[in-house]
PDB file of N, CA and C in Angstrom:
ATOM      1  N   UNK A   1     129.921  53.381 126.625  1.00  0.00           N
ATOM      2  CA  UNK A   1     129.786  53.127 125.193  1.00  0.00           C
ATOM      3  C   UNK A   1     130.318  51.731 124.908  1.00  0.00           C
ATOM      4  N   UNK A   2     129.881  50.994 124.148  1.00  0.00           N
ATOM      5  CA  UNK A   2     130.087  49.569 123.668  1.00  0.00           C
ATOM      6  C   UNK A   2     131.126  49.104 123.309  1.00  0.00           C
ATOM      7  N   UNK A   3     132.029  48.718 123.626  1.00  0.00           N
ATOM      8  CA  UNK A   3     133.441  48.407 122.488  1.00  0.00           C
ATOM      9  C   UNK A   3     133.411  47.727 121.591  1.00  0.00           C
ATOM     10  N   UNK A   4     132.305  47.301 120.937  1.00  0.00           N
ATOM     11  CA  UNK A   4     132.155  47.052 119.536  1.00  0.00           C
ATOM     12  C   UNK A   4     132.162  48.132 119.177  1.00  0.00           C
ATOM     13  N   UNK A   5     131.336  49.357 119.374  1.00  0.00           N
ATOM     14  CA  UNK A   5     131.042  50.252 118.920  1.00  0.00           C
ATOM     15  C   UNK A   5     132.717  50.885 118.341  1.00  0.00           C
ATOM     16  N   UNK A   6     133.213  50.549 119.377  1.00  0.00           N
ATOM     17  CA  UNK A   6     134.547  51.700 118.875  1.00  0.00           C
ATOM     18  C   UNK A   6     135.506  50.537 117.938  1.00  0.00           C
ATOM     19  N   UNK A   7     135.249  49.148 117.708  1.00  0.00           N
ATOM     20  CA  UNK A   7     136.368  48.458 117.122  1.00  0.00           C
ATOM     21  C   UNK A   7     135.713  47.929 115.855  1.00  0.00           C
ATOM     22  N   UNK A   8     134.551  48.508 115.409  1.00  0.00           N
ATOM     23  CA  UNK A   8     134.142  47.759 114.254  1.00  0.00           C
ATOM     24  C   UNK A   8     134.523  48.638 112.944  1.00  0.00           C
ATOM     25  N   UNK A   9     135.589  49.742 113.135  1.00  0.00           N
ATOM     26  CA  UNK A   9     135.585  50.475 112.044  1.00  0.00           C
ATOM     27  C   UNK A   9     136.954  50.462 111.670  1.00  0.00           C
ATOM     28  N   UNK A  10     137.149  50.679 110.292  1.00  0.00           N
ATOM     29  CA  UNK A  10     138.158  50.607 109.458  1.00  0.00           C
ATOM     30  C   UNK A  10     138.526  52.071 109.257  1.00  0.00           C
ATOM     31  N   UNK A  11     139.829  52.197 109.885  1.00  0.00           N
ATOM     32  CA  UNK A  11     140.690  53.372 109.732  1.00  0.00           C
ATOM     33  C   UNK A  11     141.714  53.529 108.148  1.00  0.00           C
ATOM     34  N   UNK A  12     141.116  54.686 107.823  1.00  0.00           N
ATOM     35  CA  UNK A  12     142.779  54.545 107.072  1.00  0.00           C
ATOM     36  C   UNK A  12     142.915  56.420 106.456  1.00  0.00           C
ATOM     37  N   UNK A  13     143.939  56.275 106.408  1.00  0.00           N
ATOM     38  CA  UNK A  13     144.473  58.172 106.395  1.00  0.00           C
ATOM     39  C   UNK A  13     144.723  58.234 104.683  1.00  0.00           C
ATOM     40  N   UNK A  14     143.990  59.526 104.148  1.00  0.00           N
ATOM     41  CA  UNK A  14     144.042  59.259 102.880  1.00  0.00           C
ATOM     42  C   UNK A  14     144.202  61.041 103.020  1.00  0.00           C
ATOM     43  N   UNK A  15     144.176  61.846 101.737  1.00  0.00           N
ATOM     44  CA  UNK A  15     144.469  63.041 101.458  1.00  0.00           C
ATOM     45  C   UNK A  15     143.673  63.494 100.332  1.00  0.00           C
ATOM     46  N   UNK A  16     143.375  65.260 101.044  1.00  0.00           N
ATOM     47  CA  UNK A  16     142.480  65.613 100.127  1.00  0.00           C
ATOM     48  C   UNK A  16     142.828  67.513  99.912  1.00  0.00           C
ATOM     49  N   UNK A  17     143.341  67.183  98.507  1.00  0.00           N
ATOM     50  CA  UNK A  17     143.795  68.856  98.342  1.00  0.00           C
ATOM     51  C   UNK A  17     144.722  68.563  99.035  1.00  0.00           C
ATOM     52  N   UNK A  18     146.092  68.038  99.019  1.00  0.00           N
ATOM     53  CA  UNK A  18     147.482  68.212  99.941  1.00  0.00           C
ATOM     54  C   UNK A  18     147.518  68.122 101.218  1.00  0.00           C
ATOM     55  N   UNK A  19     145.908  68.113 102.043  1.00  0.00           N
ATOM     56  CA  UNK A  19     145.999  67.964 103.421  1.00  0.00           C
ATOM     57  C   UNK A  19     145.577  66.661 104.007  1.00  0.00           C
ATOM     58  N   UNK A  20     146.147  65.929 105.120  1.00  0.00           N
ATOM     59  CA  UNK A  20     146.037  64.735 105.639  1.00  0.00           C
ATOM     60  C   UNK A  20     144.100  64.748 105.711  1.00  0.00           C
ATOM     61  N   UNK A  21     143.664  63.229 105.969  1.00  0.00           N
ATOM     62  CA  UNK A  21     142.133  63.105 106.169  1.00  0.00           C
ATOM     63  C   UNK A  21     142.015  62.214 106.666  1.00  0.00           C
ATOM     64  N   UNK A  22     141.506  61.853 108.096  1.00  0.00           N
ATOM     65  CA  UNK A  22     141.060  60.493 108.432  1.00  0.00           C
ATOM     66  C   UNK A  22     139.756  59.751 108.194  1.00  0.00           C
ATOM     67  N   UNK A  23     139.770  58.839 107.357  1.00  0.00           N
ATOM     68  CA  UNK A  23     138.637  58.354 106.767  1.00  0.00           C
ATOM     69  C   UNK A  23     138.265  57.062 107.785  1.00  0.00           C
ATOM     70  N   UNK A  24     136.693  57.482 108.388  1.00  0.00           N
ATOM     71  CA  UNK A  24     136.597  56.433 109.077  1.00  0.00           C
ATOM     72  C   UNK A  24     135.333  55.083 108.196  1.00  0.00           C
ATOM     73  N   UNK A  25     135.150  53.952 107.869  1.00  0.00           N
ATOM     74  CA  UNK A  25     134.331  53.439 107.216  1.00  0.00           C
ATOM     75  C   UNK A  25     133.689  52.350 108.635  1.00  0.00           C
ATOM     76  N   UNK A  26     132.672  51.851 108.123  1.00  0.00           N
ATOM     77  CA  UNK A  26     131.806  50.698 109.560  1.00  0.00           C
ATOM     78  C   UNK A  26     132.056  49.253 108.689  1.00  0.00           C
ATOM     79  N   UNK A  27     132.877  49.009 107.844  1.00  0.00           N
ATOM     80  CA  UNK A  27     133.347  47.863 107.012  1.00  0.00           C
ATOM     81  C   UNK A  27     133.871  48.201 105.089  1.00  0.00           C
ATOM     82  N   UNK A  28     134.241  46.933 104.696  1.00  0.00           N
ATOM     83  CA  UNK A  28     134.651  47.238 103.861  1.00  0.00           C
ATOM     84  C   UNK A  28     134.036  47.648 102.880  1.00  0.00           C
ATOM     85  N   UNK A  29     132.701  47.210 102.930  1.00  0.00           N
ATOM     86  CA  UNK A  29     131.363  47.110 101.874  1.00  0.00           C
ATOM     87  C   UNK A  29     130.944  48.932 102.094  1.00  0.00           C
ATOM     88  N   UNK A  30     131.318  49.928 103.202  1.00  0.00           N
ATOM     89  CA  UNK A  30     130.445  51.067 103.920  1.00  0.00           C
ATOM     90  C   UNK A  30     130.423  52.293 102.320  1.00  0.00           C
ATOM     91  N   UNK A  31     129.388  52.306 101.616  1.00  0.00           N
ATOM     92  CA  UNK A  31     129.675  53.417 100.663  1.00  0.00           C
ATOM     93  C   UNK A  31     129.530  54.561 101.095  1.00  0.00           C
ATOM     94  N   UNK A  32     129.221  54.915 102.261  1.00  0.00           N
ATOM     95  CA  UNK A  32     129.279  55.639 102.872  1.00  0.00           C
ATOM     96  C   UNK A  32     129.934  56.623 103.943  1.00  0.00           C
ATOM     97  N   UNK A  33     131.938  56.225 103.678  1.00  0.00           N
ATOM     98  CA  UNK A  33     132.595  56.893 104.659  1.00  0.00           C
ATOM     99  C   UNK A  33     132.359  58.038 105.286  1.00  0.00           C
ATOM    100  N   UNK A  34     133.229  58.203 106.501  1.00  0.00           N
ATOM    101  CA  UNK A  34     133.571  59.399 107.430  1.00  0.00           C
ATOM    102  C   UNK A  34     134.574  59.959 107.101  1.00  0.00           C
ATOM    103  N   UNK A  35     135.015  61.392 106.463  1.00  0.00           N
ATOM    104  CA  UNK A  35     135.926  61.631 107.040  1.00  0.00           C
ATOM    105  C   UNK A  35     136.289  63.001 106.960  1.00  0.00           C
ATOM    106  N   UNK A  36     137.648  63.696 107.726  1.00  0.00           N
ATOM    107  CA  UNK A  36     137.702  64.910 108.331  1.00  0.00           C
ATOM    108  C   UNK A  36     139.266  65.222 108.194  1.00  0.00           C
ATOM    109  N   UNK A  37     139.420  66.388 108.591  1.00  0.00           N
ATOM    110  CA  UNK A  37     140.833  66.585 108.430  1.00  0.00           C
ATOM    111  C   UNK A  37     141.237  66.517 110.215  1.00  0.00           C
ATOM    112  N   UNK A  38     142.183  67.616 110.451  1.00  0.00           N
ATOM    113  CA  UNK A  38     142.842  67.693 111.640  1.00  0.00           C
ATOM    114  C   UNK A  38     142.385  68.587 112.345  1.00  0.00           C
ATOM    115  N   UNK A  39     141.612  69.849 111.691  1.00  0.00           N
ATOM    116  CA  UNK A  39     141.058  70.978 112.426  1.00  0.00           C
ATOM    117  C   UNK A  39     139.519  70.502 113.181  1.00  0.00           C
ATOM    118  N   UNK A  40     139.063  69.333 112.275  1.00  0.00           N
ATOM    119  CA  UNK A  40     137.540  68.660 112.755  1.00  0.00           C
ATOM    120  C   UNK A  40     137.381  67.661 113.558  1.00  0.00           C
ATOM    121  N   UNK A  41     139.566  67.180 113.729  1.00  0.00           N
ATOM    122  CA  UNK A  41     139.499  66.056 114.580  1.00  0.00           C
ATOM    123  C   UNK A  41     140.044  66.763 116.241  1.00  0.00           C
ATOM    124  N   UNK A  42     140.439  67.654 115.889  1.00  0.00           N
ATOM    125  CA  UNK A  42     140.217  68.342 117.539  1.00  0.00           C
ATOM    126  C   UNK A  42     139.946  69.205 118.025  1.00  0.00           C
ATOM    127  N   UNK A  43     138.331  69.374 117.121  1.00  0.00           N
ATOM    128  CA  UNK A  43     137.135  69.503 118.055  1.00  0.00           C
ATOM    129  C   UNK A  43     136.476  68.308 118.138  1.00  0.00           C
ATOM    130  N   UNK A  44     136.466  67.623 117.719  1.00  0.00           N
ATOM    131  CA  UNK A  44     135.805  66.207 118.340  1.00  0.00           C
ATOM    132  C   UNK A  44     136.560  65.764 119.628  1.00  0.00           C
ATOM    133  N   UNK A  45     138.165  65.444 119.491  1.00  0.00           N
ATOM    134  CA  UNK A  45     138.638  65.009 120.088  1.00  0.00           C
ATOM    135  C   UNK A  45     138.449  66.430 121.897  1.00  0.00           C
ATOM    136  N   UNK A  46     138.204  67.350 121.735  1.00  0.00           N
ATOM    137  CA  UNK A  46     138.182  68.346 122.490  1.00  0.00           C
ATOM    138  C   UNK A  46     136.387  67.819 122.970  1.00  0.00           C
ATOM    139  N   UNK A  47     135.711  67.899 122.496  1.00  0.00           N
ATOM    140  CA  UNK A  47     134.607  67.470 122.825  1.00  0.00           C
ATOM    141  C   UNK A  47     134.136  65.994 123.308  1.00  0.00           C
ATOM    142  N   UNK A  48     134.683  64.896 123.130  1.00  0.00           N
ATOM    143  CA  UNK A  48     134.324  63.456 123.260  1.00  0.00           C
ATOM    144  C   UNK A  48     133.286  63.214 124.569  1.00  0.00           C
ATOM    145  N   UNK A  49     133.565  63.560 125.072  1.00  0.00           N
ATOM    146  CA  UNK A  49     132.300  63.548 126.373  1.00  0.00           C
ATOM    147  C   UNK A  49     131.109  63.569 126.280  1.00  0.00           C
ATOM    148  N   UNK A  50     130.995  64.852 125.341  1.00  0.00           N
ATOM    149  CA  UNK A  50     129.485  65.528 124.962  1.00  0.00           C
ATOM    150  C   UNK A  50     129.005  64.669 123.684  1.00  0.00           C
ATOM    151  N   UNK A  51     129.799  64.324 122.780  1.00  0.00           N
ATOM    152  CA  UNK A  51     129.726  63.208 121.909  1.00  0.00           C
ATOM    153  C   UNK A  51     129.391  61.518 122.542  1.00  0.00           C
ATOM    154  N   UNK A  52     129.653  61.420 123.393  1.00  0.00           N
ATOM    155  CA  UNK A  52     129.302  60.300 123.989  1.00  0.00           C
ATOM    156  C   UNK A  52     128.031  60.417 125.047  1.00  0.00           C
ATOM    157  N   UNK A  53     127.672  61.154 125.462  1.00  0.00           N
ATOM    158  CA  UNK A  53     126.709  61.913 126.087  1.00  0.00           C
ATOM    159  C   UNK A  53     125.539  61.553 124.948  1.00  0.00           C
ATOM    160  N   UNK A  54     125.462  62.447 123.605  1.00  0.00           N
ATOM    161  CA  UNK A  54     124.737  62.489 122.983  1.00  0.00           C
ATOM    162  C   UNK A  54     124.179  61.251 122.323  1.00  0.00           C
ATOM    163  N   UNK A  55     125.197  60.528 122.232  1.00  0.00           N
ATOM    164  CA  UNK A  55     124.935  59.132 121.748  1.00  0.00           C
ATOM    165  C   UNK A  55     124.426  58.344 122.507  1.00  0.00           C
ATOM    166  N   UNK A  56     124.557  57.918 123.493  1.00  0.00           N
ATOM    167  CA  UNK A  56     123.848  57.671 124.802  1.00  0.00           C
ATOM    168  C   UNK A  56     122.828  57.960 124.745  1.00  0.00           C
ATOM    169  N   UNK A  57     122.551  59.603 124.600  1.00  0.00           N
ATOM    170  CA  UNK A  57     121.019  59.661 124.654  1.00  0.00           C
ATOM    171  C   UNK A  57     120.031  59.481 123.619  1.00  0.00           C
ATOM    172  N   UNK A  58     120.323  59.703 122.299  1.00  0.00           N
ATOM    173  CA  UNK A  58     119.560  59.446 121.278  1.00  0.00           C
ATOM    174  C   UNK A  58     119.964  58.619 119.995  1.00  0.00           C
ATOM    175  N   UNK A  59     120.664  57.682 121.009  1.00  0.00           N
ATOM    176  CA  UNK A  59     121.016  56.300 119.860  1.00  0.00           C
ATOM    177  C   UNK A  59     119.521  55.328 119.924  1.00  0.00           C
ATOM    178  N   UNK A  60     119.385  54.991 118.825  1.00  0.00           N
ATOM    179  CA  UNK A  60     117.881  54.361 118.690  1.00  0.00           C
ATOM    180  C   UNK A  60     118.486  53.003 118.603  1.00  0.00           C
ATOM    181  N   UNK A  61     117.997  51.778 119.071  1.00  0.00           N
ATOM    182  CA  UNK A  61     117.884  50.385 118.986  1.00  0.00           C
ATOM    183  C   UNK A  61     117.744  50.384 117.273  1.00  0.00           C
ATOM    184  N   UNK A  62     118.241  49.049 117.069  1.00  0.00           N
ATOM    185  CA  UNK A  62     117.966  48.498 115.501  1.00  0.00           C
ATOM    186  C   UNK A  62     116.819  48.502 115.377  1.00  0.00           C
ATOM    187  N   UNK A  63     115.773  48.316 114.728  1.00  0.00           N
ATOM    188  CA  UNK A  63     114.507  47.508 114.683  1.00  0.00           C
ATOM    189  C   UNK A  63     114.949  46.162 113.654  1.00  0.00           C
ATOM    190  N   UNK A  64     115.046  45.159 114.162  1.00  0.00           N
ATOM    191  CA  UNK A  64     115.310  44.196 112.890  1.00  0.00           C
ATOM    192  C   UNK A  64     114.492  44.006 112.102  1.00  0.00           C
ATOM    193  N   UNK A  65     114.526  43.725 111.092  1.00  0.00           N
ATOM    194  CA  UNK A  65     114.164  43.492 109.749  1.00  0.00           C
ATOM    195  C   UNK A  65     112.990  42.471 109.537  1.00  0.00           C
ATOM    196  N   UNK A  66     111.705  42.731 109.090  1.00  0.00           N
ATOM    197  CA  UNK A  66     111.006  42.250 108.766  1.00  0.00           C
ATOM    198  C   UNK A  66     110.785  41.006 107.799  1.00  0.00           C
ATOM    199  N   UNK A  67     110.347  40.126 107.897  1.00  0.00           N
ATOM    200  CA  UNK A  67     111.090  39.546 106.652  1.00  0.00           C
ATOM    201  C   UNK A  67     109.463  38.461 105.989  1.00  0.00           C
ATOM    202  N   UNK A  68     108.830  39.810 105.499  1.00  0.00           N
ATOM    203  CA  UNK A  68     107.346  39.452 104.642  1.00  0.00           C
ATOM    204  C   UNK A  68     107.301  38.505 103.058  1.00  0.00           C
TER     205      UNK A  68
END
């Protein structure tokens, strides 16, 4: 897997309903965060293999941008 891939994201631990959440974003602009508590981070973290596996296999190339 790329190590951009793993260093281009902005961590930060925020809370939701009294329980911790790790919010992951792909920059500052991302309106679109990630995020999970502790019970969702280890099964990921229990799984990472198969998660990297999967990505591997059906990560699609960019298509860049047309520009008509």
């Amino acid at each position: 897997m790329s190590e951009d891939l793993l260093t281009s994201y902005t961590v930060q631990i925020t809370e939701f309903k009294g329980n911790k959440m790790i919010e992951l974003k792909s920059g500052p602009d991302d309106a679109y965060p990630f995020s999970f508590g502790v019970g969702k981070a280890k099964k990921i973290l229990a799984n990472v293999e198969a998660i990297e596996a999967f990505v591997e296999k059906y990560d699609k190339p960019k298509k860049p941008r047309s520009e008509d």
